[in-house]
C-alpha atoms as a PDB file:
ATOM      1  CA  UNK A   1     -42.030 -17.296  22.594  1.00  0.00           C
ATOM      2  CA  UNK A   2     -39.404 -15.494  24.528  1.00  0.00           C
ATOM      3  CA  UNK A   3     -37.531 -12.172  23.557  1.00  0.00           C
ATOM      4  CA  UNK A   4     -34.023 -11.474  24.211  1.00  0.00           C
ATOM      5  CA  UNK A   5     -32.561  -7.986  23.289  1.00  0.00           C
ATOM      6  CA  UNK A   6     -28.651  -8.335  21.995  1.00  0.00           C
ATOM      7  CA  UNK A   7     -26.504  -5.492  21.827  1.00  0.00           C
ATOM      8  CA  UNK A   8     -23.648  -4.714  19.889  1.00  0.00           C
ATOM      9  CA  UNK A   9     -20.413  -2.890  21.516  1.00  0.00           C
ATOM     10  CA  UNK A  10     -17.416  -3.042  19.338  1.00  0.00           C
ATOM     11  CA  UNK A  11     -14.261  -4.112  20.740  1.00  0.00           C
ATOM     12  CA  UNK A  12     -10.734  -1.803  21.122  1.00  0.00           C
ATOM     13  CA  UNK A  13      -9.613  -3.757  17.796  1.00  0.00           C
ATOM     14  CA  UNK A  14     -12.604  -3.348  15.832  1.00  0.00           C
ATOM     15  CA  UNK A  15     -11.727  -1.786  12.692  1.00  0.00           C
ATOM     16  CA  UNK A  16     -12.825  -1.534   8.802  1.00  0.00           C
ATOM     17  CA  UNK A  17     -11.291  -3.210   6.376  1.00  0.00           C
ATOM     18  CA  UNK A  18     -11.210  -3.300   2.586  1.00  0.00           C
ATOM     19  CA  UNK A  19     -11.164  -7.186   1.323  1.00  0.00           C
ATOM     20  CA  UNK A  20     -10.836  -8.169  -2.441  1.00  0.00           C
ATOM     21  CA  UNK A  21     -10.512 -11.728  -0.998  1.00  0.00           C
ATOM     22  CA  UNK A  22     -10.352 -14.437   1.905  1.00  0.00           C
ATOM     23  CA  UNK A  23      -8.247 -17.606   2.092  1.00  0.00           C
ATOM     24  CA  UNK A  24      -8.408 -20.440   4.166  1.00  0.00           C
ATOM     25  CA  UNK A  25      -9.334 -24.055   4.869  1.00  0.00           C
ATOM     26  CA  UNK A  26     -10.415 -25.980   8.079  1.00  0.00           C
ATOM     27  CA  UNK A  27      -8.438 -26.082  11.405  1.00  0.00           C
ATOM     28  CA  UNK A  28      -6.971 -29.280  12.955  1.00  0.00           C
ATOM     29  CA  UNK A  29      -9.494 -28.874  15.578  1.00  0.00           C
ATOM     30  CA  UNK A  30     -12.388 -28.998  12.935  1.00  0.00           C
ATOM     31  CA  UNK A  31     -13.179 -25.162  12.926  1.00  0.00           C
ATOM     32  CA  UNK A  32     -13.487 -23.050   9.519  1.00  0.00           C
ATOM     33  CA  UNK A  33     -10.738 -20.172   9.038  1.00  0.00           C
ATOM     34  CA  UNK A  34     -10.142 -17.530   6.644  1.00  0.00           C
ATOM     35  CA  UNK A  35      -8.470 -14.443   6.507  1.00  0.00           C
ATOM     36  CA  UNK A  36      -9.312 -11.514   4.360  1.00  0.00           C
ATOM     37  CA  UNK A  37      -6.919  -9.462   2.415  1.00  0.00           C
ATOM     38  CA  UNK A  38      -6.641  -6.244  -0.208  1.00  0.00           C
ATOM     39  CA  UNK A  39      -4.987  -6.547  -3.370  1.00  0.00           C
ATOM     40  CA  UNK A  40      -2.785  -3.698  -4.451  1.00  0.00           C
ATOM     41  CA  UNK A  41       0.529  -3.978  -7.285  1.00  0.00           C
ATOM     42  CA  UNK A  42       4.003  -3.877  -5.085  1.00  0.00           C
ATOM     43  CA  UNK A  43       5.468  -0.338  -4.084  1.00  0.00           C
ATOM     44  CA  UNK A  44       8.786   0.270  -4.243  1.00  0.00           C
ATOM     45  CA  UNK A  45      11.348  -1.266  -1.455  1.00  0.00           C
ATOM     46  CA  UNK A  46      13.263   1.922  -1.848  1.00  0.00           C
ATOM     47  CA  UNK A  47      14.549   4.600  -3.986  1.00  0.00           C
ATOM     48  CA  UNK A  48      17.609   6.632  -5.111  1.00  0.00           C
ATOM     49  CA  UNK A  49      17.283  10.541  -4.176  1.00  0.00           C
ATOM     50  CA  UNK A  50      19.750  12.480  -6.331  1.00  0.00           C
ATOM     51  CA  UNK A  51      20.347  15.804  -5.085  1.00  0.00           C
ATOM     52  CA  UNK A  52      21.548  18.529  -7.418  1.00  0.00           C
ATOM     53  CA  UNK A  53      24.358  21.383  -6.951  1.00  0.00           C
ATOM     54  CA  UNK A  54      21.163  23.930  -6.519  1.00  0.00           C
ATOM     55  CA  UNK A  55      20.105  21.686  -3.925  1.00  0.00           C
ATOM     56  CA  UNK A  56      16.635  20.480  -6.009  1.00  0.00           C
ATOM     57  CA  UNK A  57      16.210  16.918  -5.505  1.00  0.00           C
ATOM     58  CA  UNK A  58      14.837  13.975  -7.704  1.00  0.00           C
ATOM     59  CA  UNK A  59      13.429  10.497  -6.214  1.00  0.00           C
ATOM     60  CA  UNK A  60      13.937   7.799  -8.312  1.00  0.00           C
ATOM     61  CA  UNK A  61      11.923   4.214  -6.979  1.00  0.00           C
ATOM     62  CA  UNK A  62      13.560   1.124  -7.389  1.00  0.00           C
ATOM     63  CA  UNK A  63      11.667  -1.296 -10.068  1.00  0.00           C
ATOM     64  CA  UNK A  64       9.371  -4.114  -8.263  1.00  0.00           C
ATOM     65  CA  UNK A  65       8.648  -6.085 -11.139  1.00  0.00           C
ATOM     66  CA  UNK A  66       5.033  -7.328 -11.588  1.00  0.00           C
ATOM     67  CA  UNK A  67       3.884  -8.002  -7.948  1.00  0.00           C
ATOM     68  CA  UNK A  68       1.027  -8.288  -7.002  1.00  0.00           C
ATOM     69  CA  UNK A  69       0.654  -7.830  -2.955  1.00  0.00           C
ATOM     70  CA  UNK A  70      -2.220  -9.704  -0.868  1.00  0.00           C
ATOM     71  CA  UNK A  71      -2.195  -7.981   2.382  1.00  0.00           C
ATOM     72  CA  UNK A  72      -4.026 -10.126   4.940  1.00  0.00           C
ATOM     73  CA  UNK A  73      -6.385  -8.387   7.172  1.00  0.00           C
ATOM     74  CA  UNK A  74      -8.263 -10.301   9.763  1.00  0.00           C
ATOM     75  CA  UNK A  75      -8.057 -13.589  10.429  1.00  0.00           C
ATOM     76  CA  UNK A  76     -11.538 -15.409  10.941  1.00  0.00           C
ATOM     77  CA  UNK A  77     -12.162 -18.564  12.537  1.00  0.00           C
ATOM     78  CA  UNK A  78     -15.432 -20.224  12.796  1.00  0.00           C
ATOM     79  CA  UNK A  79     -17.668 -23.484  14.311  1.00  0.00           C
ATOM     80  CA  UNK A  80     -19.992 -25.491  11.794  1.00  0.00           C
ATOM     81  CA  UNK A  81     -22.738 -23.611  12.883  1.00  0.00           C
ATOM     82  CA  UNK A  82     -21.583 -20.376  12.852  1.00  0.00           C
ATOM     83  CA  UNK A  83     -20.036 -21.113   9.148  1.00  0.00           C
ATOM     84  CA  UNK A  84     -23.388 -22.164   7.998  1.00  0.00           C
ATOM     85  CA  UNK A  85     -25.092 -19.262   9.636  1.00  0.00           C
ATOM     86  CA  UNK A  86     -22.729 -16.752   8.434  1.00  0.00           C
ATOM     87  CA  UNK A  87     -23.426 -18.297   4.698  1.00  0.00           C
ATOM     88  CA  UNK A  88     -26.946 -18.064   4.849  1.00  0.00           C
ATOM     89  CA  UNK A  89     -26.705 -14.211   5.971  1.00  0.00           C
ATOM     90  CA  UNK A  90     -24.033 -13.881   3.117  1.00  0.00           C
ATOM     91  CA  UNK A  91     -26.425 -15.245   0.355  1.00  0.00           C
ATOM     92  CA  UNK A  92     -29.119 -12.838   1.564  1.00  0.00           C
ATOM     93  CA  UNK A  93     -27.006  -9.990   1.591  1.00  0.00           C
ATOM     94  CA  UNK A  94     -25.730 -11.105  -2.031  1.00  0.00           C
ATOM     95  CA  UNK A  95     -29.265 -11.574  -3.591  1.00  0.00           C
ATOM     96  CA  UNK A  96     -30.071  -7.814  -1.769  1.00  0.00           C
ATOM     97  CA  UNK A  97     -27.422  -6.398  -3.681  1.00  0.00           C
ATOM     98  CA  UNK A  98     -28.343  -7.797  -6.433  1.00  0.00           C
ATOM     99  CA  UNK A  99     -31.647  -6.585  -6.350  1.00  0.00           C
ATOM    100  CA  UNK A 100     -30.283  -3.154  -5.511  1.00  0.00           C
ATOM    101  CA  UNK A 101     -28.173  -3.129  -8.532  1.00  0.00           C
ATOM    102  CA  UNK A 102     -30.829  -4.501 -10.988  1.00  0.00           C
ATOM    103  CA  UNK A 103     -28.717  -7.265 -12.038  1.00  0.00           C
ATOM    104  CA  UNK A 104     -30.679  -9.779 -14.185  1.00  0.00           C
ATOM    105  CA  UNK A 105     -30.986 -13.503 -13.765  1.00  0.00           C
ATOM    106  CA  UNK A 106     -28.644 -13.306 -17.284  1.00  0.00           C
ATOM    107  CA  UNK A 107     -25.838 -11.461 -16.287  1.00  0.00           C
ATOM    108  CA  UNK A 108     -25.654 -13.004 -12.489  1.00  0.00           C
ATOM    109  CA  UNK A 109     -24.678 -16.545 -14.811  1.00  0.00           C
ATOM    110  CA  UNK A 110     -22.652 -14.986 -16.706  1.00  0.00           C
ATOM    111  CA  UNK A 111     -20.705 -12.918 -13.746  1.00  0.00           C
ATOM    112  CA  UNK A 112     -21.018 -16.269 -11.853  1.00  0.00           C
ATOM    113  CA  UNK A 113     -19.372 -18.484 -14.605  1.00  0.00           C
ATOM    114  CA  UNK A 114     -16.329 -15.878 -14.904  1.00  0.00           C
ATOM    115  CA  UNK A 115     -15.799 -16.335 -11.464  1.00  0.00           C
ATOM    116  CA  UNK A 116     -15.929 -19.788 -11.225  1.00  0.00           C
ATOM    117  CA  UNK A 117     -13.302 -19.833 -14.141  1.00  0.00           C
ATOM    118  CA  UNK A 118     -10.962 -17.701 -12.385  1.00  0.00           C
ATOM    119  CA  UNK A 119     -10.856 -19.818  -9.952  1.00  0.00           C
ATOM    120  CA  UNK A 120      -9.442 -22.653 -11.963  1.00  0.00           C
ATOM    121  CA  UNK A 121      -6.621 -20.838 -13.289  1.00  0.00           C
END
């Protein structure tokens, strides 16, 4: 058996990034591709700053409404192979963290059904 040593060097656009999601679906070419987002509720577009006669000022934000804003990330794109790859490393990561966090075989159905219910609505 041969050994090859790999090492990691991140690029100029490597960055972290917060995701409360991912979207995406399969290429025309055949390849998997997602991008990850944040959610956060819609900030104002702009406001109204009223300034008083003894120069104090008061900012006043324009109403959004209920918005709820997914800002996409990172865009991923992946072969077969690397999707399937990449899934078995997520699972093993998953089941760490649930280990970590103690979180019985009762409560991972449970957090699992909710989830899967979401994602029907």
């Amino acid at each position: 058996m041969a050994e090859l040593k790999v090492e990691y060097e991140q690029s100029n656009f490597y960055r972290v990034v917060a995701a409360d999601g991912a979207y995406g679906g399969v290429t025309p070419r055949g390849r998997l591709q997602f991008s990850f987002y944040n959610e956060r509720g819609a900030g104002p577009l702009s406001s109204v700053l009223t300034v008083g006669p003894d120069g104090s000022a008061k900012e006043s934000p324009e109403p959004v409404g209920q918005v709820i804003v997914r800002e996409l990330e990172v865009n991923v794109t992946m072969d077969l192979s690397s999707a399937i790859n990449f899934s078995t490393w997520l699972a093993g990561k998953i089941a760490e963290l649930r280990s970590v966090l103690k979180v019985t075989d009762a409560e991972w159905a449970k957090y699992v059904q909710e989830i899967n219910e979401s994602l029907k609505r």
